[in-house]
N, C-alpha and C. Protein backbone atom coordinates (compact mmCIF):
# COMPACT_ATOMS: atom_id res chain seq x y z
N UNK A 1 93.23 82.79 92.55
CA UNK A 1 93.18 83.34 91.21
C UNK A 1 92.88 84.84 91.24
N UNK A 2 91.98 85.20 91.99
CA UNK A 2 91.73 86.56 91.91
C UNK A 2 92.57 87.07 93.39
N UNK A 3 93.07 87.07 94.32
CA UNK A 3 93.60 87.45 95.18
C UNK A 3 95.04 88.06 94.60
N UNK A 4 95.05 89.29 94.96
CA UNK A 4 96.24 90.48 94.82
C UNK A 4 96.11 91.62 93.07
N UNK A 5 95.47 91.58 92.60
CA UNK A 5 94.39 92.27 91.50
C UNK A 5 93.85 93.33 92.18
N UNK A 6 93.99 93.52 93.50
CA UNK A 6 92.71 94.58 93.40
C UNK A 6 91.43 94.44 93.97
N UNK A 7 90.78 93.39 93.52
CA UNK A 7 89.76 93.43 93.72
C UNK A 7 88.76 94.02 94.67
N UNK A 8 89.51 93.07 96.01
CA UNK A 8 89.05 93.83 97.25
C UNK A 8 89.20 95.20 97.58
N UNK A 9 90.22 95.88 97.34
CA UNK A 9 90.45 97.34 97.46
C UNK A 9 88.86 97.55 96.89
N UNK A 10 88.61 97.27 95.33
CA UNK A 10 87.17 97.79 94.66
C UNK A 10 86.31 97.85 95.51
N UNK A 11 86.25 96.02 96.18
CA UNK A 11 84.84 96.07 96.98
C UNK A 11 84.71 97.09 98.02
N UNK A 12 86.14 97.41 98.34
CA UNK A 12 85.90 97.60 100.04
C UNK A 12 85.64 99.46 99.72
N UNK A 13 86.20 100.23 98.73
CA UNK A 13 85.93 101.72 98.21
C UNK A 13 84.22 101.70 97.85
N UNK A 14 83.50 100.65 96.98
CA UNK A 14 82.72 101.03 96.90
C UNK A 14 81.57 100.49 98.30
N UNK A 15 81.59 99.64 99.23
CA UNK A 15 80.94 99.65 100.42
C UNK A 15 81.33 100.82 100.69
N UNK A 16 82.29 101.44 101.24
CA UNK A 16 82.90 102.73 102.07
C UNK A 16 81.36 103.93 101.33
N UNK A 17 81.81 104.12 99.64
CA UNK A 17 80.75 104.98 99.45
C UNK A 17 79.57 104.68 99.58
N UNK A 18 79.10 103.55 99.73
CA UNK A 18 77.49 103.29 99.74
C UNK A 18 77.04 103.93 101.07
N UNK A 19 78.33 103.08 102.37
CA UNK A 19 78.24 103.62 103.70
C UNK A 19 77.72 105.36 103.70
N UNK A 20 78.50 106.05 103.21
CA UNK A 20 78.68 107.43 103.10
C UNK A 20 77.77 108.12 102.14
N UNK A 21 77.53 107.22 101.06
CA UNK A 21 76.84 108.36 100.17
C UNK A 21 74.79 107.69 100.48
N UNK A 22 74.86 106.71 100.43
CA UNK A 22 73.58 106.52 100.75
C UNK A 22 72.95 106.00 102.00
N UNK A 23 73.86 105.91 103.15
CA UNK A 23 73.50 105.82 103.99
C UNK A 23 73.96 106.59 105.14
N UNK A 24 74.93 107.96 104.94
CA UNK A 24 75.09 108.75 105.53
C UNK A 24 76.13 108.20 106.84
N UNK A 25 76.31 107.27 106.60
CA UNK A 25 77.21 106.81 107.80
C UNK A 25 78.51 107.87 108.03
N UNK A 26 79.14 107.74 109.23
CA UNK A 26 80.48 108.59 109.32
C UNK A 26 81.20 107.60 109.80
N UNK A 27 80.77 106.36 109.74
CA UNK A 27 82.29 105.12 110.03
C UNK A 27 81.47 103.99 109.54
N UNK A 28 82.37 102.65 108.97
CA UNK A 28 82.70 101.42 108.75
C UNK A 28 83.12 100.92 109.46
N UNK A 29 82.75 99.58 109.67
CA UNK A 29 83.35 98.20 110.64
C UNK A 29 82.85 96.97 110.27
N UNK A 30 84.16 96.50 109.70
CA UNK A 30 84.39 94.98 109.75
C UNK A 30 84.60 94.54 110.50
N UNK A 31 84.09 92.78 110.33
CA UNK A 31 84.40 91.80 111.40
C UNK A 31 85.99 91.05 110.89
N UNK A 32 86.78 91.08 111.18
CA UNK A 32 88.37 90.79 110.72
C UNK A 32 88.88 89.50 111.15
N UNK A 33 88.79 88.83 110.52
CA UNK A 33 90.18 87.85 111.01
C UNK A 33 91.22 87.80 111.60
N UNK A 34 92.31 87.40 112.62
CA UNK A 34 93.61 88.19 112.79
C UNK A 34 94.49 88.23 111.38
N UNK A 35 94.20 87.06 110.86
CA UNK A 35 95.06 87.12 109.44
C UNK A 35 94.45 88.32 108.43
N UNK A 36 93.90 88.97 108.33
CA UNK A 36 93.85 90.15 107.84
C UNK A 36 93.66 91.21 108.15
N UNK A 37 93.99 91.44 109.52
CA UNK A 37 94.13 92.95 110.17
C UNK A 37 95.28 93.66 109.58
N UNK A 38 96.45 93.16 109.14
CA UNK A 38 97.37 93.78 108.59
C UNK A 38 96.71 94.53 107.10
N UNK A 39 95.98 93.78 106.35
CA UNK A 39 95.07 94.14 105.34
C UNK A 39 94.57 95.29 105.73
N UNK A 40 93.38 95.57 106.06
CA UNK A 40 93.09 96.39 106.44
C UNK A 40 93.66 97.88 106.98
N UNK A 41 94.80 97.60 108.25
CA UNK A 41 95.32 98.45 108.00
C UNK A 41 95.80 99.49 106.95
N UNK A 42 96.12 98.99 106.45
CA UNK A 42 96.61 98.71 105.11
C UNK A 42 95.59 100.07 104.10
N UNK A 43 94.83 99.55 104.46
CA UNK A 43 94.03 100.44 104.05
C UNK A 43 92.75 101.65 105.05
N UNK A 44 93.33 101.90 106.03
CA UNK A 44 92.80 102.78 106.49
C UNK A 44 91.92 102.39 108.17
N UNK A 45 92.14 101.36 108.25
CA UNK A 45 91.41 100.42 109.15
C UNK A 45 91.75 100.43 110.41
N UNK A 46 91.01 100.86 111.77
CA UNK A 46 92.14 100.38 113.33
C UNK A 46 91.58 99.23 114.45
N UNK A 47 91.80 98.92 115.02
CA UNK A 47 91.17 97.85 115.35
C UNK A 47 90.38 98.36 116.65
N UNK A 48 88.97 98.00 116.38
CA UNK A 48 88.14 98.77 117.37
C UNK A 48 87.09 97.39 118.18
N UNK A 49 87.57 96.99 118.95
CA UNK A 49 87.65 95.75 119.73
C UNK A 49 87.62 94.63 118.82
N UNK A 50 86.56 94.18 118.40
CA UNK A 50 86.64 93.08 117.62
C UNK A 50 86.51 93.20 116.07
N UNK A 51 86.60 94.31 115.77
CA UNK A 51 86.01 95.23 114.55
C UNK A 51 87.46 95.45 113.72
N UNK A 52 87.46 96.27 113.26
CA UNK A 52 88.26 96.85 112.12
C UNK A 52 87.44 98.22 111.96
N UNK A 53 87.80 99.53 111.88
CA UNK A 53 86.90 100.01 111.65
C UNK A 53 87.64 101.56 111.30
N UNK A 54 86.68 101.99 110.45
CA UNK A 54 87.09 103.52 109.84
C UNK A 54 86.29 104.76 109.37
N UNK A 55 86.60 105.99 110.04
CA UNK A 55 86.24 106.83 109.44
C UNK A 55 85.99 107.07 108.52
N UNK A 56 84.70 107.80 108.08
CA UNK A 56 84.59 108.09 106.62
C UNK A 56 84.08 109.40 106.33
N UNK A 57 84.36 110.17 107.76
CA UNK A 57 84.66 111.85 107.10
C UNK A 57 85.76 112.41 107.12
């Protein structure tokens, strides 16, 4: 029901800023599924061994 809306894009922009704005981080990493590494990509994501993971400067 809620899958392809958006949603996740929301969640995953506002973790990114929490990462960045209140915790000063300069990267993100998820733990990924293979079925959604394409996701991710998708949005900015590379696969960093078992991770997913992205810059955020």
């Amino acid at each position: 029901k809620f899958q392809h809306q958006g949603f996740g894009m929301l969640l995953m922009e506002e973790a990114e800023r929490i990462a960045r704005e209140e915790h000063g981080s300069s990267k993100i990493a998820v733990i990924s599924g293979v079925g959604t590494r394409n996701y991710y990509r998708k949005i900015g994501y590379e696969l960093d061994g078992p991770y997913m993971s992205k810059s955020l400067v």
